[in-house]
C-alpha atoms as a PDB file:
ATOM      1  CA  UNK A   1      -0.295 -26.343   0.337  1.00  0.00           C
ATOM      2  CA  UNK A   2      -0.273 -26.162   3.924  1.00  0.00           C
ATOM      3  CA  UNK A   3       0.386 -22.373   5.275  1.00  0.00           C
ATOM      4  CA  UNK A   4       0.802 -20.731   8.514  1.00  0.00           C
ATOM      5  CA  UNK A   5      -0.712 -17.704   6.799  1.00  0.00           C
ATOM      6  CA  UNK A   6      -3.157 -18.210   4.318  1.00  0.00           C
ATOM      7  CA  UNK A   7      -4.430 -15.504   1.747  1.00  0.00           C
ATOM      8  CA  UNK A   8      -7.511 -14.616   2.154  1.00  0.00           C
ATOM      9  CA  UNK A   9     -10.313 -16.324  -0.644  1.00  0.00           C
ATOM     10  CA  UNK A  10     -11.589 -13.899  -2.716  1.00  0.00           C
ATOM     11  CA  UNK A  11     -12.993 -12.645  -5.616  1.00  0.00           C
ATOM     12  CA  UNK A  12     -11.564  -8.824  -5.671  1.00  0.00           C
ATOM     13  CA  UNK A  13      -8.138  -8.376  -6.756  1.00  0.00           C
ATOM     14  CA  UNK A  14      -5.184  -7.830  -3.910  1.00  0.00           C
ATOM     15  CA  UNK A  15      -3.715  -4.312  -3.084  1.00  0.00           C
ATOM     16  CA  UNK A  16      -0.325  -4.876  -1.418  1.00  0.00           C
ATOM     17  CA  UNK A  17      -0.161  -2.038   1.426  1.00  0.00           C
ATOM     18  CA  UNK A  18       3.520  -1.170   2.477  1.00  0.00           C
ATOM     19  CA  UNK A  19       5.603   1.115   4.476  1.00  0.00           C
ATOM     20  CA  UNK A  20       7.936   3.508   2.143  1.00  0.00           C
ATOM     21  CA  UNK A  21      10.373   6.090   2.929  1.00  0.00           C
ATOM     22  CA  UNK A  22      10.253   9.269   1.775  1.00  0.00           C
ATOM     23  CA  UNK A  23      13.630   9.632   1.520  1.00  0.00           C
ATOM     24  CA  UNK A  24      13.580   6.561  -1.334  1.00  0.00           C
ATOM     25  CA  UNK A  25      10.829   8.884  -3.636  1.00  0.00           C
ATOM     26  CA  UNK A  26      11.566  11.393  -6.356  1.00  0.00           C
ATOM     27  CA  UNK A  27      12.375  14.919  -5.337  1.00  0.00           C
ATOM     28  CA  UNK A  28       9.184  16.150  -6.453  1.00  0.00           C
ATOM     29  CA  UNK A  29       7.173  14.330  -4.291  1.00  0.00           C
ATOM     30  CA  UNK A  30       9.549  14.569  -1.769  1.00  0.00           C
ATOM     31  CA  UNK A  31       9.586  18.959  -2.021  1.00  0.00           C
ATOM     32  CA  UNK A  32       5.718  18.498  -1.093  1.00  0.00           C
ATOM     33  CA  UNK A  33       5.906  16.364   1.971  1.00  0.00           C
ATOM     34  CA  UNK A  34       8.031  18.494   4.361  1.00  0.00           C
ATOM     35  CA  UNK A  35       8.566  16.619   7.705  1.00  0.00           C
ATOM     36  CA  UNK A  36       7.388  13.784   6.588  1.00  0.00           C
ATOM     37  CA  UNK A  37       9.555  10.714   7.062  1.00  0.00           C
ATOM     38  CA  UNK A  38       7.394   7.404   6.115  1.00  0.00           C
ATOM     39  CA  UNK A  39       4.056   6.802   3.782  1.00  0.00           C
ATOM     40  CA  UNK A  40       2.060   3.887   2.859  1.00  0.00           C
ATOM     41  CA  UNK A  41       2.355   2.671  -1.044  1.00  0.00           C
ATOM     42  CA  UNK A  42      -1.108   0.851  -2.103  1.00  0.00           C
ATOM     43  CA  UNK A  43       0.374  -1.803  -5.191  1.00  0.00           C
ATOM     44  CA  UNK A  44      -1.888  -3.656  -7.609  1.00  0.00           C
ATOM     45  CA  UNK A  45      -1.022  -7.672  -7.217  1.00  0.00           C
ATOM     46  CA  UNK A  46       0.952  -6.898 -10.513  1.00  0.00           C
ATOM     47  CA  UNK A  47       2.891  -4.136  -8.734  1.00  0.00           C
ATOM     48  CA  UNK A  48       1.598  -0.964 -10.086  1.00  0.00           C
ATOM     49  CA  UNK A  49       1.244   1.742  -7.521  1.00  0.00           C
ATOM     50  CA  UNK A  50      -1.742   2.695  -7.207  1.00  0.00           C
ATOM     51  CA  UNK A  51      -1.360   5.356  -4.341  1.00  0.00           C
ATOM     52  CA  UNK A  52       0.647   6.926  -1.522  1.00  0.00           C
ATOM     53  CA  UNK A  53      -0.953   8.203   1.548  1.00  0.00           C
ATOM     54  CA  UNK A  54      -0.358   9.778   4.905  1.00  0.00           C
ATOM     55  CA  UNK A  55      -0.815   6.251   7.067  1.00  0.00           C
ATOM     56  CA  UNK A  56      -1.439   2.338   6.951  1.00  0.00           C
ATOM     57  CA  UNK A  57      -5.287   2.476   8.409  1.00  0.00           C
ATOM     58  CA  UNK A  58      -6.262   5.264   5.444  1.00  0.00           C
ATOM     59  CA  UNK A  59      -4.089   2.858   2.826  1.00  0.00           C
ATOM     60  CA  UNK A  60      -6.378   0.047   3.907  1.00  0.00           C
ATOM     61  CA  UNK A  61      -9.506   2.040   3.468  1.00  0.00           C
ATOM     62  CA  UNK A  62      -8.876   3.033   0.504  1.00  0.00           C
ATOM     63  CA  UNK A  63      -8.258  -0.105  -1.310  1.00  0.00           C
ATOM     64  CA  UNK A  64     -11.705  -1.182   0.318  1.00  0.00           C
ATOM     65  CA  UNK A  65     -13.027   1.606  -1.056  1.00  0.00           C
ATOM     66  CA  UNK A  66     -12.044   0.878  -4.619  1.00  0.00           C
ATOM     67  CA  UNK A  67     -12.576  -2.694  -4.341  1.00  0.00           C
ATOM     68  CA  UNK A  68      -9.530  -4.325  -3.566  1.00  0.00           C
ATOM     69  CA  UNK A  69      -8.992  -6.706  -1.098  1.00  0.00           C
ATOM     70  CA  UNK A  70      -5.968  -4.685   0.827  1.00  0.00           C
ATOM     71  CA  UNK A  71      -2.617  -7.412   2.552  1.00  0.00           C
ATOM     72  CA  UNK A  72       0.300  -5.834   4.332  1.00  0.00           C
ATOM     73  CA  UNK A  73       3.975  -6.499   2.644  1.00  0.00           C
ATOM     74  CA  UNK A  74       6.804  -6.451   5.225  1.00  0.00           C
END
């Protein structure tokens, strides 16, 4: 398959990195983030969240960190 973007080859498993609202998340986590308007979600490739933090450079870290191999969604 010929792609302008290809993924990356790898053997650790992809953490999709994406901008979320805070206005889209439950109350509860909403209550605790006063003033804030946007976070980064950190999915396994299957979708599970893994995390939510404060911006897109610490979101890419962190999946490092725990041995993913971190893509941006848009």
């Amino acid at each position: 398959m010929d792609s302008k973007y290809p993924i990356p080859s790898t053997t650790r498993p992809i953490a999709y990195v994406r901008a979320v609202q805070t206005a889209s998340l439950p109350e509860e986590i909403r209550a605790q983030l006063p003033g804030v308007s946007q976070l980064y979600a950190v999915h396994h490739e299957e979708g599970e969240q893994l995390a939510l933090v404060a911006d897109r450079t610490m979101a890419f870290v962190m999946a490092r960190q725990n041995d993913y191999e971190p893509v941006s969604v848009h």
